[in-house]
Each structure stands twice: as C-alpha cells, then as structure tokens.
C-alpha atoms as a PDB file:
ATOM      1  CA  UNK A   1       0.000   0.000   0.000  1.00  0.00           C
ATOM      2  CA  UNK A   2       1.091   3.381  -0.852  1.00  0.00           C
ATOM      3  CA  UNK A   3      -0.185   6.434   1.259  1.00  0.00           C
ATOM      4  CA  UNK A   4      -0.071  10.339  -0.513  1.00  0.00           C
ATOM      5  CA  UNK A   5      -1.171  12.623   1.670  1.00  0.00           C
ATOM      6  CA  UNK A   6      -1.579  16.319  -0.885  1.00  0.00           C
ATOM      7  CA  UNK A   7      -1.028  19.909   0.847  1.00  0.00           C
ATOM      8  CA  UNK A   8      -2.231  23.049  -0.324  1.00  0.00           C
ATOM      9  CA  UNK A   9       0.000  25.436   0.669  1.00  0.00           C
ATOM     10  CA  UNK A  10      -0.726  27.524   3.678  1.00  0.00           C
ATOM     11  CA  UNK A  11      -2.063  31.108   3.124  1.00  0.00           C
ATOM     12  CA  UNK A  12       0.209  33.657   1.632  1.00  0.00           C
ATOM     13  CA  UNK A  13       0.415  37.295   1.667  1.00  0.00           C
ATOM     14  CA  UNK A  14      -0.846  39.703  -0.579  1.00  0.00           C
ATOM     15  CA  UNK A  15       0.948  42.715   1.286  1.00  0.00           C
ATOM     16  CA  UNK A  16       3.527  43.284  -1.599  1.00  0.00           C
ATOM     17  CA  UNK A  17       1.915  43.502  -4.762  1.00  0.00           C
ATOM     18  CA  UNK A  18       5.084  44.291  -6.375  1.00  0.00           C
ATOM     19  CA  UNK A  19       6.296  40.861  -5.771  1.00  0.00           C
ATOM     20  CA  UNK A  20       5.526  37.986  -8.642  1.00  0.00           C
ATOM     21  CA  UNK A  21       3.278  35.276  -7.835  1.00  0.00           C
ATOM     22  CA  UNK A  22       6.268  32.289  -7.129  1.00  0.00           C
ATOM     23  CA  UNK A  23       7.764  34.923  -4.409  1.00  0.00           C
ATOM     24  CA  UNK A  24       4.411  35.702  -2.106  1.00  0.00           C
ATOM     25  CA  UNK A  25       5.156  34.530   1.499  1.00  0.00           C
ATOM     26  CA  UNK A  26       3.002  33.253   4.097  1.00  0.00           C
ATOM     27  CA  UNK A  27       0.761  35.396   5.527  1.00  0.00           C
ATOM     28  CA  UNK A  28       0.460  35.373   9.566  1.00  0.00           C
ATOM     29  CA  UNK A  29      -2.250  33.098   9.642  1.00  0.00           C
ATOM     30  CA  UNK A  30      -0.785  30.642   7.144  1.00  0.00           C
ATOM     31  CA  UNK A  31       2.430  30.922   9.245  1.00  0.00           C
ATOM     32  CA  UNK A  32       0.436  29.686  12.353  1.00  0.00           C
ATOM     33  CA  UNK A  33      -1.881  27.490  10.523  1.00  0.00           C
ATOM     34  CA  UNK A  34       0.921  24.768   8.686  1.00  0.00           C
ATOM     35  CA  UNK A  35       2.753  24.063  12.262  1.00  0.00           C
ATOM     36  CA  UNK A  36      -0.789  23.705  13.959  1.00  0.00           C
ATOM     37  CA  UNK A  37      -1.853  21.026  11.119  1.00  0.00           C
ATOM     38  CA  UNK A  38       1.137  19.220  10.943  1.00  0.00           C
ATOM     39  CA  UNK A  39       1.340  18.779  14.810  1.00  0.00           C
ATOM     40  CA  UNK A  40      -1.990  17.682  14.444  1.00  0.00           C
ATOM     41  CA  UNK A  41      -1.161  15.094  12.264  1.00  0.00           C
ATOM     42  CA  UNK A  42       1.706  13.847  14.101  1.00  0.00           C
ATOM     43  CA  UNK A  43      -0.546  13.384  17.086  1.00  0.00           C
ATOM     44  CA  UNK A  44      -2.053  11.248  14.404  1.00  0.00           C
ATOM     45  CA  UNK A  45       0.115   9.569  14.467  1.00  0.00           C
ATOM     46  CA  UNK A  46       0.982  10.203  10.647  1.00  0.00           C
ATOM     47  CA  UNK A  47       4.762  10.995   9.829  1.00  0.00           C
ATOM     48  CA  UNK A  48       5.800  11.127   6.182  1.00  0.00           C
ATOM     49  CA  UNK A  49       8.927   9.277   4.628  1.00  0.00           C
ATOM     50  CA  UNK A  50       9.529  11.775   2.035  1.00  0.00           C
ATOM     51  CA  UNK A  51       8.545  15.568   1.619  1.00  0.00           C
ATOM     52  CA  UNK A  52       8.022  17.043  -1.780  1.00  0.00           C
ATOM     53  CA  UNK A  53       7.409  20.751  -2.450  1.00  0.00           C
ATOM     54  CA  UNK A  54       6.900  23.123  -5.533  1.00  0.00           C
ATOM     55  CA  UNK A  55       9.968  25.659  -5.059  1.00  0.00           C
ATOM     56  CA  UNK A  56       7.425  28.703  -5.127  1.00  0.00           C
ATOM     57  CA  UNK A  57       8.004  30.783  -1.669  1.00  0.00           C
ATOM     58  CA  UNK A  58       4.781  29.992  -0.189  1.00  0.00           C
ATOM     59  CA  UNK A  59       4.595  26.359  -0.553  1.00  0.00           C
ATOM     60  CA  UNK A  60       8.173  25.802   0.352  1.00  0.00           C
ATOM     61  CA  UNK A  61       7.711  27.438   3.670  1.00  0.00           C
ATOM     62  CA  UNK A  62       4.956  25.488   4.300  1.00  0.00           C
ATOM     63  CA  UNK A  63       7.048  22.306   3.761  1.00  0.00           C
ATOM     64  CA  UNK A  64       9.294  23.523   5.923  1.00  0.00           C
ATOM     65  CA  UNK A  65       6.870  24.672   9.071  1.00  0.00           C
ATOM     66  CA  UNK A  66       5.303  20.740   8.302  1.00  0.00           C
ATOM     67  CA  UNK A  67       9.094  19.158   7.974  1.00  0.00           C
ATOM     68  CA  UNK A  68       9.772  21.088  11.548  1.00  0.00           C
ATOM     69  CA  UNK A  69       7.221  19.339  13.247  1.00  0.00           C
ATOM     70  CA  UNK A  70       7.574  15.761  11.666  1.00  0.00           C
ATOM     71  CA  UNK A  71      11.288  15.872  12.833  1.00  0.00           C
ATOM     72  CA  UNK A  72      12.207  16.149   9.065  1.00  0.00           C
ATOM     73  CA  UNK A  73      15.448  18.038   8.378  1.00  0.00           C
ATOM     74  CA  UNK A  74      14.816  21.041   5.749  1.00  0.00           C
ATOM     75  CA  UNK A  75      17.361  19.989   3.655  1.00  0.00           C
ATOM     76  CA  UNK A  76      15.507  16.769   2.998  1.00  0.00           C
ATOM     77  CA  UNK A  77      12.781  18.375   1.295  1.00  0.00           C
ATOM     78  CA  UNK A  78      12.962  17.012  -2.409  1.00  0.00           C
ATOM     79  CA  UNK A  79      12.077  20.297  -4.407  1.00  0.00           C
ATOM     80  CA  UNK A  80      10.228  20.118  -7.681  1.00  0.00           C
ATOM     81  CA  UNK A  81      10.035  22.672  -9.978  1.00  0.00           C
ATOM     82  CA  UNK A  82       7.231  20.775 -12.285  1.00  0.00           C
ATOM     83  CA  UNK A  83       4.734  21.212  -8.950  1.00  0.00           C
ATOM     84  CA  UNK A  84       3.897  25.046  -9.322  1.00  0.00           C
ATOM     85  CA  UNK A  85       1.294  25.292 -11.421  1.00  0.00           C
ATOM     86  CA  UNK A  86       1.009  22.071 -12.409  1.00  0.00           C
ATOM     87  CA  UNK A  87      -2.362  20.504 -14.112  1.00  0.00           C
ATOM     88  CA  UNK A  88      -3.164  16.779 -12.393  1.00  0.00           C
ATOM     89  CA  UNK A  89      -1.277  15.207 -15.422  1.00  0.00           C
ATOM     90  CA  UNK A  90       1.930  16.467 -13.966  1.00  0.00           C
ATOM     91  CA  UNK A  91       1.366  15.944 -10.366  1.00  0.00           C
ATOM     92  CA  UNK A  92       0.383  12.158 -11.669  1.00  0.00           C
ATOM     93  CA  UNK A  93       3.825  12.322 -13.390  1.00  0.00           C
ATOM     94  CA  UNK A  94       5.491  13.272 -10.627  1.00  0.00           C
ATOM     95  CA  UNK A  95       3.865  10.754  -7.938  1.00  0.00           C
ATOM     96  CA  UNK A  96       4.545   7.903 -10.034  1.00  0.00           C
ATOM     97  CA  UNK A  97       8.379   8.470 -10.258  1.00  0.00           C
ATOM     98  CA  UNK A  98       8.622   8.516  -6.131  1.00  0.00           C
ATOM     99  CA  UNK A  99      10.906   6.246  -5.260  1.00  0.00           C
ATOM    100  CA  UNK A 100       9.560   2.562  -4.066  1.00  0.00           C
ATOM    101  CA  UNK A 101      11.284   2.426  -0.961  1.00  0.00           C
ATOM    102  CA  UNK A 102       8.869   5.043   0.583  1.00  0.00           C
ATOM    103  CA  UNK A 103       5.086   4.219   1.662  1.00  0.00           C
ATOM    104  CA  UNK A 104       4.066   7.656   2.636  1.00  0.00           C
ATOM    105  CA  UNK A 105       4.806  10.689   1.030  1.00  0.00           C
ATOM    106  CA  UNK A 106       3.556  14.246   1.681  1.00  0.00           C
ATOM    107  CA  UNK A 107       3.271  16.333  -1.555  1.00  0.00           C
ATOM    108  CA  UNK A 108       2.720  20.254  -1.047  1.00  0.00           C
ATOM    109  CA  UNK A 109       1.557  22.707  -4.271  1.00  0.00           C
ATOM    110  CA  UNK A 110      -1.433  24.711  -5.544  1.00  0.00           C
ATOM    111  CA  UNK A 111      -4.615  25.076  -6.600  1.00  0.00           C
ATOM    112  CA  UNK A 112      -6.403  24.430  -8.843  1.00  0.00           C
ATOM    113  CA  UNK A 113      -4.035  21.819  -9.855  1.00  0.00           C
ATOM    114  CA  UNK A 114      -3.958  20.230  -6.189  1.00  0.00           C
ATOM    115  CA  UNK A 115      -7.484  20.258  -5.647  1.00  0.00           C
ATOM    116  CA  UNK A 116      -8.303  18.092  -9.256  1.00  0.00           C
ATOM    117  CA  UNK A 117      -5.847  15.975  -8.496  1.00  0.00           C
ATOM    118  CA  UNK A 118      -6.856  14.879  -5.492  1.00  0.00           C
ATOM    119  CA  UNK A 119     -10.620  14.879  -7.194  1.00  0.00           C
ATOM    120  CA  UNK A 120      -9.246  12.560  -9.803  1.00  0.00           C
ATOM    121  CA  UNK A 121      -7.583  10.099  -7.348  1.00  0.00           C
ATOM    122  CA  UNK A 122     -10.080   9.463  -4.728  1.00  0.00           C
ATOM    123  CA  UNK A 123     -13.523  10.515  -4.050  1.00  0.00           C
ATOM    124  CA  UNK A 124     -13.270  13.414  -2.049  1.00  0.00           C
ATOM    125  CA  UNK A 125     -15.432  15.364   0.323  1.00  0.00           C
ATOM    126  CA  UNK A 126     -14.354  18.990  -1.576  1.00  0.00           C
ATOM    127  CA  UNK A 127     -14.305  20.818  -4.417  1.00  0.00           C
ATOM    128  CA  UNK A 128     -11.708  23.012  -4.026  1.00  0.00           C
ATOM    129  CA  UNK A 129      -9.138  22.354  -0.626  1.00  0.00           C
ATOM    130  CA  UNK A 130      -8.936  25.230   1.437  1.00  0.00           C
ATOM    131  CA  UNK A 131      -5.540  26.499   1.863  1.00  0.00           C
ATOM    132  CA  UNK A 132      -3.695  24.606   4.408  1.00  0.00           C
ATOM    133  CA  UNK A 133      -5.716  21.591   3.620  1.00  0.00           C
ATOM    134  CA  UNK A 134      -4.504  18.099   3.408  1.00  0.00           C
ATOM    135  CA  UNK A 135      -6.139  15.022   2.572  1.00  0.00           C
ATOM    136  CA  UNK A 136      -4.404  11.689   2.792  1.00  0.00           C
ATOM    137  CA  UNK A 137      -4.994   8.905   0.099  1.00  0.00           C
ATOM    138  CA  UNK A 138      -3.933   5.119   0.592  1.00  0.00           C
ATOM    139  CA  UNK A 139      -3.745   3.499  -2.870  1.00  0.00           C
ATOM    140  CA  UNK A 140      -3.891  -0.873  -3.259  1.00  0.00           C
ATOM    141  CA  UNK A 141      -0.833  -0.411  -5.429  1.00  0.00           C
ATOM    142  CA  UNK A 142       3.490  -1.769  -4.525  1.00  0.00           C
ATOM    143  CA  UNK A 143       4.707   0.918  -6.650  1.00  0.00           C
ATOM    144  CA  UNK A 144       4.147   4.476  -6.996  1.00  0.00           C
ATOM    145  CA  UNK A 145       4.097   3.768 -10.840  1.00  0.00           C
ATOM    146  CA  UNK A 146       0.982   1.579 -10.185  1.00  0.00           C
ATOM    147  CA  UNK A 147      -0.882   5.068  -8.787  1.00  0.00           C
ATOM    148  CA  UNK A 148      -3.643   5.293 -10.909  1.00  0.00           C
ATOM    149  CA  UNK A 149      -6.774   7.605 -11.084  1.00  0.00           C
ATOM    150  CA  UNK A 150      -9.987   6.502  -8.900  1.00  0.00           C
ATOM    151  CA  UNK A 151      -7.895   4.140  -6.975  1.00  0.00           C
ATOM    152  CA  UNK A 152      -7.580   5.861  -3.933  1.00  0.00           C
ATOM    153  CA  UNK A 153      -9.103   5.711  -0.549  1.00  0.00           C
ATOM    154  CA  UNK A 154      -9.392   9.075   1.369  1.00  0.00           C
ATOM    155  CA  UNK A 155      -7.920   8.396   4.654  1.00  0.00           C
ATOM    156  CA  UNK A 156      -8.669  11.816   6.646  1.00  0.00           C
ATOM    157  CA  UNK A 157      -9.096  15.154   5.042  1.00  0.00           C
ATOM    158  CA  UNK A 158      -8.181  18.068   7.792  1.00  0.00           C
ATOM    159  CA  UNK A 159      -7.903  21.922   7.449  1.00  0.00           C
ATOM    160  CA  UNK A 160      -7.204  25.058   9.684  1.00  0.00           C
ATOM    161  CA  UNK A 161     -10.903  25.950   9.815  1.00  0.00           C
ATOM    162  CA  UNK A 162     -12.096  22.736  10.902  1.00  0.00           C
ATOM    163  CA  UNK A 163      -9.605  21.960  13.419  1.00  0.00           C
ATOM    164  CA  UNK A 164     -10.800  25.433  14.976  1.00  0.00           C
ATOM    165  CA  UNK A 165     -14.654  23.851  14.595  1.00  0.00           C
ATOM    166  CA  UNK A 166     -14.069  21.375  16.830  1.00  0.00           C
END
C-alpha cells in the first residue's frame, strides 16, 4: 500500500503587490496554521517518509513549518520545480516516479491543480481544498508507478478551519 497525503499550501500574503506570484510569502495566519496542522497530524500519528514541495516561496515554507514538526530536516525536502502550477497530469507524473522504498509521502503545491488531483484520485469530500488543507490517500498499489486515477481511498481530510470547529 502506498499512502499520498496532498497539501495546499498555507495562506500567503498579498501585502507586496510588487512581488511575482512564485515569491508571495506566508501570511500570519498561514504561518500559524501549517505548524498547527502538521502537529496535528503527528498526534495522528501520521509521519511522512519523504517531503516534496513546488519551489514557489509559499509552498516551500509550508514544507518547511510541516518538515519542523515531523522531525524532518529542511534539507531533505525534495524540491520540484514541475509542482507550481502544475495541471493533475503532472502531479500524476510526478507521484509515479517517487521512489519505491517510501510508503508515505507528503506532496505540497497549488490550486487548482492540487485540488483536481486529489478529485481525480479518490472521491473526495471537496471541491476546491482550502488552503492549508490536506487530505491523505492510501492506494492498493506496490509501486508508486501503479498510482492510478480513482484508486484511492481518502484516509482523513483536515484543514485550519475545521480543526478550529471542533
């Protein structure tokens, strides 16, 4: 079995205009919300092998604030450029080159790509993941290369807002 848990990015800043889209930061509240969900999920008990993040500002720091509370060195983060603004073709692309040796794997981009992917993978309880969402999906496959579209079983879907729900 092969576990992908997807990550929208946390929320980013739209203080400096002047900046291009792949530089935005994190805003304040997406700077609180990634640690808070990740340390959630650890209580989960749920602690990825491998950490893979589109290089854009926003989604990197996210990776990190998540890789800080799994106990996952920065520098471990595999970065891939082919994540930001990717379509679900890509991210498909890119999940089914993960290496075999790793069962659970934590993948962190954008919408809308994110979102559809996830939509094409398992049957999902959203449209459109909130920022700072993650869903996990376990797939019946021994390879990542065996990933393949409607396979997947949605494991837990958590975000900031519902965490503060309950």
């Amino acid at each position: 079995m092969k576990v992908l848990t997807l990550v929208r990015h946390a929320k980013s800043s739209w203080d400096y205009p002047e900046l291009p889209d792949f530089e935005r930061p994190l805003s304040a509240r997406g700077r609180k919300d990634a640690p808070a969900l990740a340390l959630l999920m650890k209580k989960a008990k749920i602690r990825p092998e491998r950490l893979v993040s589109s290089p854009a500002l926003r989604a990197i720091t996210t990776a990190r604030l998540f890789a800080a509370k799994f106990g996952i060195e920065p520098e471990n983060i595999h970065v891939s450029p082919h994540i930001y603004e990717a379509s679900p073709q890509t991210l498909m692309h890119i999940v089914r080159s993960l290496m075999d040796l790793e069962d659970d794997v934590m993948l962190i981009g954008h919408n809308p790509g994110i979102s559809r992917f996830a939509r094409q993978l398992a049957d999902c309880p959203f449209d459109e993941m909130p920022t700072c969402a993650a869903v996990r999906i376990e797939f019946p496959a021994k390879t990542w290369s065996m990933v393949r579209a409607g396979t997947g079983t949605v494991l837990r879907y958590d975000y900031p807002k519902k965490e503060r729900e309950n």
